[in-house]
Protein backbone atom coordinates (compact mmCIF):
# COMPACT_ATOMS: atom_id res chain seq x y z
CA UNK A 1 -19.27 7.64 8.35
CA UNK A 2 -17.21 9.20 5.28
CA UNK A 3 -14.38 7.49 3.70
CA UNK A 4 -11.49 8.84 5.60
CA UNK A 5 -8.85 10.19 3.66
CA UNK A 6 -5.64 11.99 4.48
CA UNK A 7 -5.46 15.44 3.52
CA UNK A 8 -1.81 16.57 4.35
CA UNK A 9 0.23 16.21 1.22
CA UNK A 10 3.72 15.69 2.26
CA UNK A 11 7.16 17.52 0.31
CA UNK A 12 8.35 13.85 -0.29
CA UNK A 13 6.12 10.22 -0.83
CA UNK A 14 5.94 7.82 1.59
CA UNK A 15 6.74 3.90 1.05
CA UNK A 16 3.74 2.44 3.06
CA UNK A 17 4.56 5.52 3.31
CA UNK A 18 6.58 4.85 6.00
CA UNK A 19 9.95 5.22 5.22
CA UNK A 20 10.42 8.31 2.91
CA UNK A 21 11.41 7.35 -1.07
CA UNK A 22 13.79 9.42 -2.65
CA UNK A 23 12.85 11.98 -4.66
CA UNK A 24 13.74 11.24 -8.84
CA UNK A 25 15.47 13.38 -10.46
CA UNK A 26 15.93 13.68 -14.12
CA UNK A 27 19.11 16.17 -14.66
CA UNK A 28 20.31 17.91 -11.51
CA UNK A 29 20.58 21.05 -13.79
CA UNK A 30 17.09 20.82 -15.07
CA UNK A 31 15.47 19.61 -12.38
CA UNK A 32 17.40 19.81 -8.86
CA UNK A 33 15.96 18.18 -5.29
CA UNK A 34 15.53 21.55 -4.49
CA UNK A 35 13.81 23.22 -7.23
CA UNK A 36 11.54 19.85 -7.20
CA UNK A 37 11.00 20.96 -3.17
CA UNK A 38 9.67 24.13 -4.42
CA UNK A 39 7.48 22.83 -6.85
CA UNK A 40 6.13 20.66 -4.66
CA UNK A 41 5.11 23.35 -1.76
CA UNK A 42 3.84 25.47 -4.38
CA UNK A 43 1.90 22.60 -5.50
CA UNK A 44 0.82 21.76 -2.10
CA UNK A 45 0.00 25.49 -1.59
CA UNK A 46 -2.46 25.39 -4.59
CA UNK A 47 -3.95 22.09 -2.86
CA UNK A 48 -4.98 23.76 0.16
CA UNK A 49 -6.75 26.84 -1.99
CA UNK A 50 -8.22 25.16 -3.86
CA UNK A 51 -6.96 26.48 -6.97
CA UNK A 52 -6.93 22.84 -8.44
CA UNK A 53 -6.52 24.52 -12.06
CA UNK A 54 -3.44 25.77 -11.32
CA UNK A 55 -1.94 22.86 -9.17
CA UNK A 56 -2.82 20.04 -12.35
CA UNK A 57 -0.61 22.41 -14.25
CA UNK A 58 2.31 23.15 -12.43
CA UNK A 59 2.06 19.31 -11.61
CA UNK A 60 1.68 18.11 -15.46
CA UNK A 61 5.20 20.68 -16.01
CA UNK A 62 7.13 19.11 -13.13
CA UNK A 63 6.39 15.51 -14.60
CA UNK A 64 7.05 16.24 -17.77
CA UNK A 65 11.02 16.06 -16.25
CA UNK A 66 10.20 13.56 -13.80
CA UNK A 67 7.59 11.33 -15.31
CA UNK A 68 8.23 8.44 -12.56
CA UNK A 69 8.47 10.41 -9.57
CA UNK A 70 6.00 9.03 -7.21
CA UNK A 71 4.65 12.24 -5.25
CA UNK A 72 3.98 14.11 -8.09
CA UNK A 73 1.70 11.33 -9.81
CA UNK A 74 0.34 10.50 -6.68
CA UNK A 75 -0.57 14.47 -6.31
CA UNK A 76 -2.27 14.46 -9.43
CA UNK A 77 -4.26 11.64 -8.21
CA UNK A 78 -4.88 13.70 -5.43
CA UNK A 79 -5.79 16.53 -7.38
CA UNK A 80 -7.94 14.78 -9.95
CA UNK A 81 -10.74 13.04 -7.55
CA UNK A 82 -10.63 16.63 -5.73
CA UNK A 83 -11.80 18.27 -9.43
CA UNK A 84 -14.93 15.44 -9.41
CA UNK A 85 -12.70 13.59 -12.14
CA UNK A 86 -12.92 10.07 -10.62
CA UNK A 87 -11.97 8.10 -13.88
CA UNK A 88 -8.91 10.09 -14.53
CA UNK A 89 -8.06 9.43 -10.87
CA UNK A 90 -8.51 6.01 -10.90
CA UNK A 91 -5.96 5.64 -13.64
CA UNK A 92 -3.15 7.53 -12.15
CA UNK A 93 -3.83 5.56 -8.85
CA UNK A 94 -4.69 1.94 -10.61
CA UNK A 95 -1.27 2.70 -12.39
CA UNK A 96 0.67 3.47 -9.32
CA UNK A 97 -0.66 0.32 -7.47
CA UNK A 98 1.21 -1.29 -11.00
CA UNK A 99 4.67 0.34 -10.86
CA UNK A 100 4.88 0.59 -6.69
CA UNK A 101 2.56 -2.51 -5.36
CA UNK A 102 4.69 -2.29 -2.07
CA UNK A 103 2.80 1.66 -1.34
CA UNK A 104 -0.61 1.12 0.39
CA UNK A 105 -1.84 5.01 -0.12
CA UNK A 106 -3.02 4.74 -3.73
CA UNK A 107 -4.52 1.30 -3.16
CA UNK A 108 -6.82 3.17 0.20
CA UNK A 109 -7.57 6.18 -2.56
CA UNK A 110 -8.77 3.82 -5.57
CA UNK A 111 -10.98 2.56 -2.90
CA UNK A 112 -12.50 5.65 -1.66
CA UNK A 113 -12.75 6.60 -5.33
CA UNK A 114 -14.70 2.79 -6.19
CA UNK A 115 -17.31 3.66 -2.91
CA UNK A 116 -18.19 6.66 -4.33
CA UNK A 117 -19.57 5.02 -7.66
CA UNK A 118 -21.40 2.39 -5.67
CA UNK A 119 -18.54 -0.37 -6.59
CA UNK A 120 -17.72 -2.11 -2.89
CA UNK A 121 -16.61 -5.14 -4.19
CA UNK A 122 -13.39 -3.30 -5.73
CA UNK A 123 -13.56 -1.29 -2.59
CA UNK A 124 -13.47 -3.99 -0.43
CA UNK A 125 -10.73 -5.60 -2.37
CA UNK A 126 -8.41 -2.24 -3.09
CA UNK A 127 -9.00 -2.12 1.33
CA UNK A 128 -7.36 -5.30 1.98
CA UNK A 129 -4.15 -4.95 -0.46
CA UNK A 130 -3.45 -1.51 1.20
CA UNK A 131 -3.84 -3.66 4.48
CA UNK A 132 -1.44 -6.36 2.96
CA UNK A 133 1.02 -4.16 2.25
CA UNK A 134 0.75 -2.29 5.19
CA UNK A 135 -1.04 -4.44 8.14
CA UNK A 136 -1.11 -1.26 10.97
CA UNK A 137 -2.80 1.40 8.09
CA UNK A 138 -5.53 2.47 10.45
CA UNK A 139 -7.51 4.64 7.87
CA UNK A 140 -7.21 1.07 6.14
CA UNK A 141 -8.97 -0.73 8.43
CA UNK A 142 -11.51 2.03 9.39
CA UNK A 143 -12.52 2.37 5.74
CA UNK A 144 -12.56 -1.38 5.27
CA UNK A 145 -15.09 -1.70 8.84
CA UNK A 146 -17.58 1.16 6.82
CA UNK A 147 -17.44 -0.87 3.20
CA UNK A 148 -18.20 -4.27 5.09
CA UNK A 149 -21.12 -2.37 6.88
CA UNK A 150 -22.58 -1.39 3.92
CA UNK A 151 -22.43 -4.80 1.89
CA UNK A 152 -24.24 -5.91 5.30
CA UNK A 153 -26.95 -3.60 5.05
CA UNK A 154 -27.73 -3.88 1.28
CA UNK A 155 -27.49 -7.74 2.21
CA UNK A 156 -30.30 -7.07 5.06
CA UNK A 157 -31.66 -4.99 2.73
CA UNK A 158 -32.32 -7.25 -0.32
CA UNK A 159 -33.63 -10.25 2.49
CA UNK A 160 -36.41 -8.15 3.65
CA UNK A 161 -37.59 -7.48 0.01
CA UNK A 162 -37.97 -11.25 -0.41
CA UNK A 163 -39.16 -11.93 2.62
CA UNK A 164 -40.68 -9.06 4.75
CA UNK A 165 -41.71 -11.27 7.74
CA UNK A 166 -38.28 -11.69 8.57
CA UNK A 167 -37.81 -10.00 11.97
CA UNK A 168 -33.85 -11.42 12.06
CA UNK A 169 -32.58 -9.67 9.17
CA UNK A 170 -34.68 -6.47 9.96
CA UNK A 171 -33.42 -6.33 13.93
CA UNK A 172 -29.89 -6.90 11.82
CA UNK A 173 -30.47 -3.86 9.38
CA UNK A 174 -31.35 -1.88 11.96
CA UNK A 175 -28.62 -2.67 14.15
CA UNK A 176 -26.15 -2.33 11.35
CA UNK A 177 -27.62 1.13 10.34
CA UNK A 178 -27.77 2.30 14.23
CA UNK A 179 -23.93 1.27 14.17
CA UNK A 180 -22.64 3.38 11.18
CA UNK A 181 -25.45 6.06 11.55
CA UNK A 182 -28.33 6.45 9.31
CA UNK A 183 -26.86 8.73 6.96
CA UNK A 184 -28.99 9.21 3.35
CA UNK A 185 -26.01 11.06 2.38
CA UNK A 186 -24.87 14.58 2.44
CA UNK A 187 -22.00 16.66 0.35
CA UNK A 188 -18.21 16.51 1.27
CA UNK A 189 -18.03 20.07 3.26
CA UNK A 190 -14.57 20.02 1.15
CA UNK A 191 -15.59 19.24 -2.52
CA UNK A 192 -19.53 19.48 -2.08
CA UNK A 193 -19.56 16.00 -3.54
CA UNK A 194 -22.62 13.73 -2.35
CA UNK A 195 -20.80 11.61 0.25
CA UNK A 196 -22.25 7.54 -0.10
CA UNK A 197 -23.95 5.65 3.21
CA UNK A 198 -22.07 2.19 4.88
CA UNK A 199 -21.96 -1.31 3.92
CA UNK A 200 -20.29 -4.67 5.19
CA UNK A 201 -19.16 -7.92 3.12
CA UNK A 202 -17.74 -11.41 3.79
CA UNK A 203 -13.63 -10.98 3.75
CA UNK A 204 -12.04 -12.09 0.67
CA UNK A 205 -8.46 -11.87 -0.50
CA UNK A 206 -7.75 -10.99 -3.90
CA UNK A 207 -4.75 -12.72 -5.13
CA UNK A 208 -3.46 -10.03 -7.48
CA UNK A 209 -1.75 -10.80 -10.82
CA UNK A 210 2.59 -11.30 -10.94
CA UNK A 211 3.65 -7.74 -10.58
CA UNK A 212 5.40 -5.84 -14.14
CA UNK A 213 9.04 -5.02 -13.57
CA UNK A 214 8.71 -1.70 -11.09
CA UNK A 215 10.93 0.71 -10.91
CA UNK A 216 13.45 -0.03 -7.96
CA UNK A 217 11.84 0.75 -4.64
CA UNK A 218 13.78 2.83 -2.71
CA UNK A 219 14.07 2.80 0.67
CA UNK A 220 15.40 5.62 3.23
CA UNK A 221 15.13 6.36 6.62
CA UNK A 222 12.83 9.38 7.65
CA UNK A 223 9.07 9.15 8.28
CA UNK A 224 6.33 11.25 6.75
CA UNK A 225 2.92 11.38 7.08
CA UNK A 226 1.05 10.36 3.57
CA UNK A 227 -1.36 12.50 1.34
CA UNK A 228 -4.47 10.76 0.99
CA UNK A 229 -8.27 12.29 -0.39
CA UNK A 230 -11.40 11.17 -0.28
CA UNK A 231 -13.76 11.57 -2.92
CA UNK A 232 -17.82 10.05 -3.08
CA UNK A 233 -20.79 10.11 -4.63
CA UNK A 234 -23.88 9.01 -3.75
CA UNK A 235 -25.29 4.81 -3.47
CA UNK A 236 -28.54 4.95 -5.50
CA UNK A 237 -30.19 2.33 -3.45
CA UNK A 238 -29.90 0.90 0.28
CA UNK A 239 -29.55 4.10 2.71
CA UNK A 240 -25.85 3.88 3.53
CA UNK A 241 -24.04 5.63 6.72
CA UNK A 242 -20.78 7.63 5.57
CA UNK A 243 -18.18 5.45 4.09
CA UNK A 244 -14.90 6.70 4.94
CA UNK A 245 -12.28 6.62 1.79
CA UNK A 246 -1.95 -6.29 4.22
CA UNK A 247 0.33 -8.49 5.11
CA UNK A 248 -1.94 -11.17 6.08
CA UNK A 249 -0.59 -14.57 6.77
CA UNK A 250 -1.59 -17.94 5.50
CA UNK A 251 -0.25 -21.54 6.35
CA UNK A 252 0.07 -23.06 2.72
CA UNK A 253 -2.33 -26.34 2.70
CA UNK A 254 -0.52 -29.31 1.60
CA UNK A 255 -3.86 -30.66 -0.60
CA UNK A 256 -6.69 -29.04 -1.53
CA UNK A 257 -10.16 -29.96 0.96
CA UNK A 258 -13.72 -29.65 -0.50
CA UNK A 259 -14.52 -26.93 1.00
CA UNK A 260 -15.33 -23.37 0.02
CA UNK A 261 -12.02 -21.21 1.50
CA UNK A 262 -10.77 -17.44 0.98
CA UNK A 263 -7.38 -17.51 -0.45
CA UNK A 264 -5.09 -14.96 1.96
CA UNK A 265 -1.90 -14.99 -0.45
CA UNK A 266 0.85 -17.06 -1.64
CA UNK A 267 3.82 -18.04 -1.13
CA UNK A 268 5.33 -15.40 -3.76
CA UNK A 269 3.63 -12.32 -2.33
CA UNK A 270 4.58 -13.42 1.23
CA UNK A 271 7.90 -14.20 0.34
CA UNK A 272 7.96 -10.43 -2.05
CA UNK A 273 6.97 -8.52 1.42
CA UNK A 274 9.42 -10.26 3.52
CA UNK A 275 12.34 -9.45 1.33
CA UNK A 276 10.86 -5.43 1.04
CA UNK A 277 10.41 -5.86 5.03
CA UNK A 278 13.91 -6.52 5.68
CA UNK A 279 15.27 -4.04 3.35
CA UNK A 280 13.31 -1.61 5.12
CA UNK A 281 14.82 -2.52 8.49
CA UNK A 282 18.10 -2.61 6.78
CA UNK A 283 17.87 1.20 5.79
CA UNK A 284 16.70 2.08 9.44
CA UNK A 285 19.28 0.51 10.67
CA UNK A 286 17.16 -1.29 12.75
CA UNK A 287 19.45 -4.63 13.16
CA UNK A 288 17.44 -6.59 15.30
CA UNK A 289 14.18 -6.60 12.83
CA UNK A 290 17.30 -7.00 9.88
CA UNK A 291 18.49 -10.21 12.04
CA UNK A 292 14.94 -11.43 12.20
CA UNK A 293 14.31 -11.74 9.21
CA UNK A 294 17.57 -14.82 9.15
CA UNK A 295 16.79 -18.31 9.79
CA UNK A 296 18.76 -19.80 13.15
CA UNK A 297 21.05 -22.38 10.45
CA UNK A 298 21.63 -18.95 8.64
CA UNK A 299 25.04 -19.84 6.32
CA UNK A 300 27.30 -16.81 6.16
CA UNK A 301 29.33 -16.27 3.19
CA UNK A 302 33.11 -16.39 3.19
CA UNK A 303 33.36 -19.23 5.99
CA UNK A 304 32.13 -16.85 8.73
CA UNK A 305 30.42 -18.32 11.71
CA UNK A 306 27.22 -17.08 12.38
CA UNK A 307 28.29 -14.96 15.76
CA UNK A 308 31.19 -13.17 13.68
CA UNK A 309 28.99 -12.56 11.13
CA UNK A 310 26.37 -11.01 13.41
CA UNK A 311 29.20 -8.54 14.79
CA UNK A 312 30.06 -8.10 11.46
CA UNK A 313 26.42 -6.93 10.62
CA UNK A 314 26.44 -4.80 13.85
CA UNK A 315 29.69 -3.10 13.06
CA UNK A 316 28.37 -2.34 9.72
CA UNK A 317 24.72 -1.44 10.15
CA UNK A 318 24.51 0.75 13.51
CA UNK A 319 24.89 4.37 13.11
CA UNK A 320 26.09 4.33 9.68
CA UNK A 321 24.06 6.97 8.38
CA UNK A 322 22.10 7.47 4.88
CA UNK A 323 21.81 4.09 4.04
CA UNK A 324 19.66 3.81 0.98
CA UNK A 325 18.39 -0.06 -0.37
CA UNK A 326 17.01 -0.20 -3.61
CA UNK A 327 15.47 -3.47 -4.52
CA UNK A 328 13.82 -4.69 -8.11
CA UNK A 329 11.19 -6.90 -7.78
CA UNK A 330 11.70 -10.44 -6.79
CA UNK A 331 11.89 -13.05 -9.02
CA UNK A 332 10.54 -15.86 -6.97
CA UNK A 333 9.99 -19.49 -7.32
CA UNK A 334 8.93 -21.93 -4.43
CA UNK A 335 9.84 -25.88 -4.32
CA UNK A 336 7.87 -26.89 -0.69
CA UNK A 337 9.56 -25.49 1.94
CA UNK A 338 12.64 -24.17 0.23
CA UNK A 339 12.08 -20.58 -2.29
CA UNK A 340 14.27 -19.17 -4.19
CA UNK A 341 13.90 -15.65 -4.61
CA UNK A 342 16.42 -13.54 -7.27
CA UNK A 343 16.52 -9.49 -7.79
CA UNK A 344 18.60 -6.72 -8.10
CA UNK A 345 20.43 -5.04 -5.38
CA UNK A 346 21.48 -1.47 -5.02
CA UNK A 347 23.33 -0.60 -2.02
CA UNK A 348 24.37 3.37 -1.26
CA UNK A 349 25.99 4.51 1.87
CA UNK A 350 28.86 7.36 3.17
CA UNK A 351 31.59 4.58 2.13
CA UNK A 352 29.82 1.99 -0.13
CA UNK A 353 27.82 1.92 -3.41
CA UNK A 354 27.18 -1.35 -5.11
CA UNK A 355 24.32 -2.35 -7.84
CA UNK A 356 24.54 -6.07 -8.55
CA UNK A 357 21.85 -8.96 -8.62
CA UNK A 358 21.19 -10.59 -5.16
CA UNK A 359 20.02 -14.61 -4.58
CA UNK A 360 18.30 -15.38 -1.78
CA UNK A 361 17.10 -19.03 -0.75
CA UNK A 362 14.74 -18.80 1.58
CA UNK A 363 13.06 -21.72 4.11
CA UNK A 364 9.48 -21.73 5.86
CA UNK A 365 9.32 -22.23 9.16
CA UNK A 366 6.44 -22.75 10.72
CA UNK A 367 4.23 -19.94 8.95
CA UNK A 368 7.40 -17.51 8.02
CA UNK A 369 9.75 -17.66 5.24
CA UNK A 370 12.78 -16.95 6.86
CA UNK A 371 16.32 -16.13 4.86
CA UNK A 372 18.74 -19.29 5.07
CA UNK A 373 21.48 -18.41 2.92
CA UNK A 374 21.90 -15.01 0.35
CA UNK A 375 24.66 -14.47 -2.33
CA UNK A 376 25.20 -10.90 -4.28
CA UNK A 377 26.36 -11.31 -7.80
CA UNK A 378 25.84 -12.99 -10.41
């Protein structure tokens, strides 16, 4: 089974992507929405050719006045493993996983582009942050089922070669290679690439390192379908079926046992994607998701009880179109139960812009860190 990409490249880049980000701009007279529209269907145009040449360049021009804008570098990316230029590839996507950890695309590409130079653990572990950030990313998941298969097999594999008598792991290598197909390999019909064969692994979690100051994430309200590309080359050993190229929860021990555990998370990244989460509902004005995400002994600001403050939030939220939330990363530190989580704000509506630093304190209830009170300012 290949590593599934997605091939549509869409005029503007997803967050997740699910809710569109908004295009950067550099000078509305150099470089308008529109004209960066243009550049981008041309772009997308060339994609489709396959005139790769030509697509790198008008890309390279276009960030040359954008240099942050998300689509464009994640196009490159795109365009890059397509011209059988996996290191160069793996940089622009390694670098957007730095500035935009919240986008699960480049994470699934760095590990179609790690499969296809034999390098599962990184594959395995670029999988499950796109399926952190993103727990229903279905090519995700798929890609992560064909990269465990294969660890299994070379595991099955490697068993038999010290012990060749064992019928148990060689009924398990062949039921592993019946389940992902016995594929020696092939070429991408696309980039006539040799395309790898399947794998499995025991789940781990990488914990990643603290984020570097992003730029804001931006969130809006319309919903795209993500570019995404697959890119492989062949496993040297262990026969491999295709390999197609998260917010997962974990109740915080209160001592450590003496015994060998995965670590899911912490409390920071959990904490991170529930305040990215709830400015997400917040732009699609979805209020009860916002509401969720508010502890029950919630304390509104100004003396408001909690009932007026929900009407308030009603009143305020529903149908008041082109709400934009643009958050820094958090700045978060946990005492027990109680976090405290600091970043900047930017607010832009029809009636209302604000830009000012937000404090949260946040509470854990049960296994969710729920919002318990929230200041703006400084």
């Amino acid at each position: 089974m290949q590593l599934t990409p997605r091939q549509s490249i869409p005029l503007r880049l997803n967050l997740g992507f699910g809710k569109i980000l908004a295009v950067s701009v550099l000078s509305a007279t150099l470089f308008s929405p529109l004209a960066l529209a243009d550049n981008i269907t041309d772009i997308n145009t060339l994609i489709r050719s396959g005139q790769f040449g030509e697509a790198i360049t008008k890309v390279d021009a276009a960030l040359a006045l954008t240099p942050r804008d998300k689509q464009l570098r994640f196009m490159k990316g795109v365009i890059l493993s397509e011209q059988n230029k996996p290191v160069e590839a793996i940089a622009v996507f390694s670098k957007l996983t730095e500035d935009f950890p919240e986008l699960p695309e480049p994470y699934n590409n760095l590990a179609v582009l790690f499969a296809a130079g034999g390098q599962y653990d990184k594959a395995r572990a670029s999988l499950e942050m796109a399926i952190r950030t993103n727990p229903t990313y279905s090519t995700a998941h798929e890609n992560l089922g064909d990269v465990y298969a294969k660890l299994a097999s070379q595991a099955y594999d490697k068993a038999l070669q010290l012990d060749s008598a064992n019928t148990t792991a060689k009924t398990k290598l062949t039921m592993v290679r019946t389940l992902v197909g016995n594929n020696t390999g092939g070429t991408n019909p696309k980039t006539g690439v040799p395309v790898p064969v399947p794998v499995v692994v025991a789940a781990t979690k990488p914990v990643p390192d603290v984020p570097k100051l992003p730029a804001p994430v931006v969130v809006a309200k319309v919903e795209t379908k993500p570019a995404s590309i697959a890119l492989e080359k062949p496993e040297p050993k262990a026969e491999v079926p295709k390999v197609a190229v998260t917010n997962v929860e974990q109740k915080a021990k209160p001592e450590p046992k003496p015994v060998a555990k995965v670590v899911v998370g912490t409390d920071q990244e959990d904490i991170t994607n529930v305040i990215y989460s709830w400015a997400k509902a917040w732009a699609a004005e979805d209020v009860t998701a916002y509401l969720g995400y508010y502890a029950n002994d919630f304390q509104p600001a100004n003396g408001l009880s909690r009932k007026a403050w929900i009407d308030q939030r009603h009143a305020r939220i529903k149908g008041n179109d082109n709400i934009t939330v643009k958050i820094g990363t958090p700045k978060v530190t946990v005492d027990g139960n109680t976090a405290t989580a600091r970043f900047q704000q930017e607010y832009d509506s029809k009636q209302v812009h604000s830009n000012a630093p937000k404090t949260m304190v946040l509470t854990k209830q049960g296994n969710k860190w729920l919002i318990k009170n929230e200041r703006t300012g400084s």
